[in-house]
C-alpha atoms as a PDB file:
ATOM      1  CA  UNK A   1     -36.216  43.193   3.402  1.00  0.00           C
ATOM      2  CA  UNK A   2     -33.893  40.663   1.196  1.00  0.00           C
ATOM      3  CA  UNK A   3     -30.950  39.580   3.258  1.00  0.00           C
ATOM      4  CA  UNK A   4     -27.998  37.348   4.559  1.00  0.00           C
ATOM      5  CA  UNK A   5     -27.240  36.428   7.631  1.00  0.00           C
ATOM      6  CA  UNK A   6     -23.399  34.996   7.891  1.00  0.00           C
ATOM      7  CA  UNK A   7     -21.577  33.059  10.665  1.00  0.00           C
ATOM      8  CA  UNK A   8     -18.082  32.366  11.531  1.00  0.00           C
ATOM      9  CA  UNK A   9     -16.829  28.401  12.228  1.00  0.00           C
ATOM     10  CA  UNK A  10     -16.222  27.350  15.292  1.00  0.00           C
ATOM     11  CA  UNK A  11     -13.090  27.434  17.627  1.00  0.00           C
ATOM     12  CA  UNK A  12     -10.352  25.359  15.916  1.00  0.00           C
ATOM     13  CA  UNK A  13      -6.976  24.086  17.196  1.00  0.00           C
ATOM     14  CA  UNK A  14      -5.181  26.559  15.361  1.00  0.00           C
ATOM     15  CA  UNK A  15      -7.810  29.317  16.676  1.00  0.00           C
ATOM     16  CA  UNK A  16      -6.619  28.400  20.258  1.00  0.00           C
ATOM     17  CA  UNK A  17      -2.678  28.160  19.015  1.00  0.00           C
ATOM     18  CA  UNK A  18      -3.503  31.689  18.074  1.00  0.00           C
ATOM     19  CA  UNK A  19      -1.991  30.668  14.306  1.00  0.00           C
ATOM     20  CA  UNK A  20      -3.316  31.465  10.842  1.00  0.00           C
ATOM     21  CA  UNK A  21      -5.361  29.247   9.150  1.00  0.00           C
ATOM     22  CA  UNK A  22      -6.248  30.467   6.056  1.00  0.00           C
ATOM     23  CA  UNK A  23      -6.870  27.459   3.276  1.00  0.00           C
ATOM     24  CA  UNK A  24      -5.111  25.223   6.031  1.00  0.00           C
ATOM     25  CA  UNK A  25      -7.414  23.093   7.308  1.00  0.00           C
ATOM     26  CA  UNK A  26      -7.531  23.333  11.224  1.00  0.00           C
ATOM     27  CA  UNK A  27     -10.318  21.508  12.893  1.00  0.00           C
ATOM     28  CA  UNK A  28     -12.836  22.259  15.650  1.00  0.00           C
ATOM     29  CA  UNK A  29     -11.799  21.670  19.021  1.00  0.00           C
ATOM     30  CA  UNK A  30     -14.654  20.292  21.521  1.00  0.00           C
ATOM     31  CA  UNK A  31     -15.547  23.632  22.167  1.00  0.00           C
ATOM     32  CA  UNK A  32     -16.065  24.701  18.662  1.00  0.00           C
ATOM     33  CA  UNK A  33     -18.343  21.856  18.164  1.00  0.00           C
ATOM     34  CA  UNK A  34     -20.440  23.472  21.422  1.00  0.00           C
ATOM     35  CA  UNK A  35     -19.871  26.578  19.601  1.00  0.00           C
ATOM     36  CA  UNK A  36     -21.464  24.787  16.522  1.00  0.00           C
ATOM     37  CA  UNK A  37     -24.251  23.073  18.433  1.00  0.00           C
ATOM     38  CA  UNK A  38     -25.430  26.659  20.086  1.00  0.00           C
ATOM     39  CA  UNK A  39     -25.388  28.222  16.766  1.00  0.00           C
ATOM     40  CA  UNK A  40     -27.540  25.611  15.034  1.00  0.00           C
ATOM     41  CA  UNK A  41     -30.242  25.667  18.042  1.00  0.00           C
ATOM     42  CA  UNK A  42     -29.990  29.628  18.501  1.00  0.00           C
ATOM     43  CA  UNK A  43     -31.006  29.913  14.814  1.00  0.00           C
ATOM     44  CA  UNK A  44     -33.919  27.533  15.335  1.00  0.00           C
ATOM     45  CA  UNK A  45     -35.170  29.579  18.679  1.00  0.00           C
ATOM     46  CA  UNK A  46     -34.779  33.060  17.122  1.00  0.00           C
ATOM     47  CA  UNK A  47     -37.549  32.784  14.455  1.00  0.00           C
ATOM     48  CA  UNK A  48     -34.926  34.056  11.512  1.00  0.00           C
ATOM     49  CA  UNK A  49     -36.675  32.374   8.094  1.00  0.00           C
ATOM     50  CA  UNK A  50     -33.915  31.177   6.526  1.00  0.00           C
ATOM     51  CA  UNK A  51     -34.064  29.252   2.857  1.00  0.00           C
ATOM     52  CA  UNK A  52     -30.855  27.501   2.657  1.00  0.00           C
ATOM     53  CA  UNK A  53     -27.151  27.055   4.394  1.00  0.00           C
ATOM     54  CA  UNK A  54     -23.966  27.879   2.349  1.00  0.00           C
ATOM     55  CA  UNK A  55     -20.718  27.054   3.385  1.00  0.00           C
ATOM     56  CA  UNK A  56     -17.279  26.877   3.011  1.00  0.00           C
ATOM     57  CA  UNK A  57     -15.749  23.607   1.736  1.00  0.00           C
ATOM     58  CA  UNK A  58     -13.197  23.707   4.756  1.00  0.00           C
ATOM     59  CA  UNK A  59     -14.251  21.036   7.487  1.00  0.00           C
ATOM     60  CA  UNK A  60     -13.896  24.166  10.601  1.00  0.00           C
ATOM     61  CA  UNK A  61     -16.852  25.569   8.551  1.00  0.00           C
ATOM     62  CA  UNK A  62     -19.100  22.554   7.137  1.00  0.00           C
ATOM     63  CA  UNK A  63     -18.909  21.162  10.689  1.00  0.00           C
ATOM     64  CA  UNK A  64     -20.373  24.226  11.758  1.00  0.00           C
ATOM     65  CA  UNK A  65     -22.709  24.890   9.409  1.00  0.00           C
ATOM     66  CA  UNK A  66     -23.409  20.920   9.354  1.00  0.00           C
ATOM     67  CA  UNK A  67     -24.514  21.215  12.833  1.00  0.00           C
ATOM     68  CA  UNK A  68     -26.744  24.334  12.115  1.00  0.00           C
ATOM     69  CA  UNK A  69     -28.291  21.916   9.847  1.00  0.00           C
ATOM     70  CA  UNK A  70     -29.266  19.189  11.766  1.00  0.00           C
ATOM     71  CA  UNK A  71     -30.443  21.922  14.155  1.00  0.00           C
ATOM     72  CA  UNK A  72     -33.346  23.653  12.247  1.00  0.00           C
ATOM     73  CA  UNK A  73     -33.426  20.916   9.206  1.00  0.00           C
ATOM     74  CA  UNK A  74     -32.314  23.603   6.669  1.00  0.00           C
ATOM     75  CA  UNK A  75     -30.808  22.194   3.445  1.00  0.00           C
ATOM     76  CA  UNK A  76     -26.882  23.171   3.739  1.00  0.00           C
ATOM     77  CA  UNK A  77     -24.776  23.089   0.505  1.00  0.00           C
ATOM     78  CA  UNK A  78     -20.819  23.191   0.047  1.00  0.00           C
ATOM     79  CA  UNK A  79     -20.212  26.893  -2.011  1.00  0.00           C
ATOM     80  CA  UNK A  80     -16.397  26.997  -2.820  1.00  0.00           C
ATOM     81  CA  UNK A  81     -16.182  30.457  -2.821  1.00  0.00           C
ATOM     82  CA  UNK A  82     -16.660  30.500   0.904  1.00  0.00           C
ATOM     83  CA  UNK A  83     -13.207  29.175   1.600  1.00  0.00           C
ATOM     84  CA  UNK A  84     -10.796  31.568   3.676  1.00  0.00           C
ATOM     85  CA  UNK A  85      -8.329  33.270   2.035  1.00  0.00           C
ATOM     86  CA  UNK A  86      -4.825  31.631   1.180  1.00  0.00           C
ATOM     87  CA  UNK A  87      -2.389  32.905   3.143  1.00  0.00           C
ATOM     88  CA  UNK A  88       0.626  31.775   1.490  1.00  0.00           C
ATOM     89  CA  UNK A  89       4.217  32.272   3.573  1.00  0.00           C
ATOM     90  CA  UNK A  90       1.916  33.035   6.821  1.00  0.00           C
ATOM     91  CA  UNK A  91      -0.361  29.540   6.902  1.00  0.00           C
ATOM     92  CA  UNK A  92       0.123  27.718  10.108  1.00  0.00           C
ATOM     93  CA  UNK A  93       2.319  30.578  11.524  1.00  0.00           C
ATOM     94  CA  UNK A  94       1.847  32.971  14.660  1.00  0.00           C
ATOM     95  CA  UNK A  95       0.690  34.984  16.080  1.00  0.00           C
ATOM     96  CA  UNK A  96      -2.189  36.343  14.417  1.00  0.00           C
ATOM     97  CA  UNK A  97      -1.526  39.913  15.239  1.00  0.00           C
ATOM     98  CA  UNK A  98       1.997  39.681  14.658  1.00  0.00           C
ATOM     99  CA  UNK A  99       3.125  43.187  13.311  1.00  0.00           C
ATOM    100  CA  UNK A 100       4.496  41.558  10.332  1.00  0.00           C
ATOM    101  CA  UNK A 101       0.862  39.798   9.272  1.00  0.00           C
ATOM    102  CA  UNK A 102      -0.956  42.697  10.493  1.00  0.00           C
ATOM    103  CA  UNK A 103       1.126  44.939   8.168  1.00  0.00           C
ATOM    104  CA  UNK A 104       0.725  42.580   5.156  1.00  0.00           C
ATOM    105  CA  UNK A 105      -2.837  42.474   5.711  1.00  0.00           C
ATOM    106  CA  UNK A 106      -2.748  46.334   4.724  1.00  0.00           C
ATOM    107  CA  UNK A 107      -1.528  45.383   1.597  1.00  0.00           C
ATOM    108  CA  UNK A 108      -4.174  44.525  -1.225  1.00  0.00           C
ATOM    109  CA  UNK A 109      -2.796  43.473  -4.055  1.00  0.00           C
ATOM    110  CA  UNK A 110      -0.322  41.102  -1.939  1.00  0.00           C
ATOM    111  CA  UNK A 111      -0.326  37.223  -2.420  1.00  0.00           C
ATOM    112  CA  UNK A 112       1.912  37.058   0.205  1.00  0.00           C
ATOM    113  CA  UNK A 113       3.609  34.642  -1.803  1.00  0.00           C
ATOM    114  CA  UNK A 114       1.987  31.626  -3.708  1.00  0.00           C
ATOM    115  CA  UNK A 115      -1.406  32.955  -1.747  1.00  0.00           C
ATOM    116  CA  UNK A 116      -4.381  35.428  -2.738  1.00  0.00           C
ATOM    117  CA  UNK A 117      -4.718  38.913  -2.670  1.00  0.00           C
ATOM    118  CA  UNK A 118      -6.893  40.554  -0.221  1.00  0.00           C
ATOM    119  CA  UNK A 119      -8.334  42.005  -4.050  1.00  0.00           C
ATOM    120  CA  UNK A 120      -8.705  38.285  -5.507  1.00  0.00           C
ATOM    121  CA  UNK A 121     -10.429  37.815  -2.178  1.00  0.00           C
ATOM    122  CA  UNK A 122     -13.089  40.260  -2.477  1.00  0.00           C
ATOM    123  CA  UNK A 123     -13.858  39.352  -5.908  1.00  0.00           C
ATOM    124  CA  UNK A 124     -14.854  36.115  -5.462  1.00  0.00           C
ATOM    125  CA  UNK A 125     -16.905  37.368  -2.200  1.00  0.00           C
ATOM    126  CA  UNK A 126     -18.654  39.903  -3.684  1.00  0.00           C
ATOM    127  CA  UNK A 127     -19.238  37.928  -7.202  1.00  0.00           C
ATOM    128  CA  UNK A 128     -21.394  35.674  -4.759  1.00  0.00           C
ATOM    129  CA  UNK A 129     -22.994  38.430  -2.686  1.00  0.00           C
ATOM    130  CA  UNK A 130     -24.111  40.167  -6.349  1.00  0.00           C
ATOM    131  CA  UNK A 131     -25.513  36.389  -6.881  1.00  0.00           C
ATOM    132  CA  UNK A 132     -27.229  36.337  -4.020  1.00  0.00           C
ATOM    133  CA  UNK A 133     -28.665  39.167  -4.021  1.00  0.00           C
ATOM    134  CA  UNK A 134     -30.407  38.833  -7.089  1.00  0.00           C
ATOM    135  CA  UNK A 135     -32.158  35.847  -5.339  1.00  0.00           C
ATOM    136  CA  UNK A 136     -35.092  35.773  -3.811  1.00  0.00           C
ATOM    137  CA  UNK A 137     -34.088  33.257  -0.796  1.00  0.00           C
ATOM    138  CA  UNK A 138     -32.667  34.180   2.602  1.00  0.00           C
ATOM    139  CA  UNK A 139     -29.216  32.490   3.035  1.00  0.00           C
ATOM    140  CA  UNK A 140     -27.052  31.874   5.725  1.00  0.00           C
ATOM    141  CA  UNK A 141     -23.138  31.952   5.030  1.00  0.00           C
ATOM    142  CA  UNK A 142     -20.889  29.769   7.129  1.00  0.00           C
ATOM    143  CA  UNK A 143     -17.413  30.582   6.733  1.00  0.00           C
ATOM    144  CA  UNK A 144     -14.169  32.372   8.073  1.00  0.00           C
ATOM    145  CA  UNK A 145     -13.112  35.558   9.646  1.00  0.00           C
ATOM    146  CA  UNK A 146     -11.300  36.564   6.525  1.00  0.00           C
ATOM    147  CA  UNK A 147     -14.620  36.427   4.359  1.00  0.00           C
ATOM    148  CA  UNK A 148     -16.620  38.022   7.352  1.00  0.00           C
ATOM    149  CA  UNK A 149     -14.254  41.042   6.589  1.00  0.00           C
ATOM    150  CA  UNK A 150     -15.015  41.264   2.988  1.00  0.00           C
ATOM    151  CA  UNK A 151     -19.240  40.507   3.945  1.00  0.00           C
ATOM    152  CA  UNK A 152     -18.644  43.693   5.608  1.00  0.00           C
ATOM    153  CA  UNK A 153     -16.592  45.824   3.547  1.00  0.00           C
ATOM    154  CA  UNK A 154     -19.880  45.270   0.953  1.00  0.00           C
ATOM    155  CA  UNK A 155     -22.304  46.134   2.906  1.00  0.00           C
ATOM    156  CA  UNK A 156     -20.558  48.742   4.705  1.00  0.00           C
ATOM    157  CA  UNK A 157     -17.933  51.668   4.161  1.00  0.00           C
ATOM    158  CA  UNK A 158     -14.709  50.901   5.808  1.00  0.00           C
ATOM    159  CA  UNK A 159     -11.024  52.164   5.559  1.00  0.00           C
ATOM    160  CA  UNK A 160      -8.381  50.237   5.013  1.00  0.00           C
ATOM    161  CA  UNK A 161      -7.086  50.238   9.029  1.00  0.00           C
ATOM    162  CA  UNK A 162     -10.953  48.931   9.441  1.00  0.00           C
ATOM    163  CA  UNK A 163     -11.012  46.243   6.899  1.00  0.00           C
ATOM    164  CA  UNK A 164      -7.532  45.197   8.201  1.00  0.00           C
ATOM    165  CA  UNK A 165      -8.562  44.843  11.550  1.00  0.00           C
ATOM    166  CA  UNK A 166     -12.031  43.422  11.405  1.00  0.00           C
ATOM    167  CA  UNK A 167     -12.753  40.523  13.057  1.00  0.00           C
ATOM    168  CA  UNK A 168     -16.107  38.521  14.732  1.00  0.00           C
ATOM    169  CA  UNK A 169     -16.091  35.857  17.214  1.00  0.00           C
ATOM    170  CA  UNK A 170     -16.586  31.946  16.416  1.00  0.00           C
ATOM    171  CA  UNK A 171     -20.159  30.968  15.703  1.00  0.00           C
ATOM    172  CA  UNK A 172     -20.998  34.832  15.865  1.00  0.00           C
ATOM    173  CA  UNK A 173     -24.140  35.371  13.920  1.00  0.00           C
ATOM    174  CA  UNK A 174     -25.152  38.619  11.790  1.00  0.00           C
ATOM    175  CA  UNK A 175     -27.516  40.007   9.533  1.00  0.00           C
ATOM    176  CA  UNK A 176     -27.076  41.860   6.434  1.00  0.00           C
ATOM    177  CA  UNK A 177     -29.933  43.850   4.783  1.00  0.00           C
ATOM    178  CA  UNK A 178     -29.375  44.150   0.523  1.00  0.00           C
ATOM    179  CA  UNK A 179     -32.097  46.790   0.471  1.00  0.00           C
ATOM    180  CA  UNK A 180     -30.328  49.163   3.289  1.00  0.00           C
END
């Protein structure tokens, strides 16, 4: 079966400040890099045959996927796609799950000003996924929660409470099947 397996970055400052990130670079704390370290040597141990690394061009997520790298000796290649969503007005602000963020996040078309639509979002995300899926290699996306919730929303049927409040875990690791 053709597939992707994607990972979120590492814990970051901001991650621990509970505050949103989005383009803002925040990086790992000592733990993400852990985080980072068990990833890389998890892949290795777990017998996934993976062709290449792709990640975003923010440092949370090439750390990561840097030290998935050096892990299992993959090649691992900036793809600037991969980079979270701009959050405008709400970068660097908290909490997270504010009502007023959470309630934005409901709307697509919102740029919540001078930032990107959850739409502009997903078209860049699933531009790549069509991409990739017309490959034949086995990649492994490391990137952000934002873009784990758009991974999702292509491979699976979601509502927009759903999509809103998806989220995975730093350095959690899944696999998506194109052929399912």
């Amino acid at each position: 079966m053709h597939c992707v397996y994607f990972a979120r970055h590492g814990e970051t400052v901001w991650n621990v400040e509970n505050k949103i990130c989005g383009m803002t670079d925040s990086p790992l704390t000592e733990k993400g890099r852990a985080q980072a370290a068990q990833l890389g040597e998890a892949v290795k141990s777990s017998g996934i045959v993976l062709d290449e690394i792709l990640y975003s061009p923010l440092s949370r997520a090439a750390d990561t996927a840097l030290a998935v790298a050096a892990a299992t000796g993959l090649p691992a290649r900036v793809e600037p796609r991969l980079r979270e969503q701009c959050f405008g007005r709400f970068e660097g602000t908290s909490p997270r799950n504010s009502p007023e963020f959470t309630a934005a996040k409901m709307q697509f078309a919102d740029r919540y000003t001078d930032g990107e639509s959850m739409l502009q979002l997903a078209q860049r995300i699933y531009n790549l996924l069509d991409e990739l899926k017309q490959d034949d290699k086995t990649y492994l996306l490391v990137a952000h929660n934002g873009i784990a919730r758009v991974v999702e929303s292509y491979f699976h049927n979601m509502t927009n409470a759903e999509y809103a409040a998806f989220g995975i875990k730093n350095c959690e690791l899944r696999k998506f099947d194109f052929d399912a």
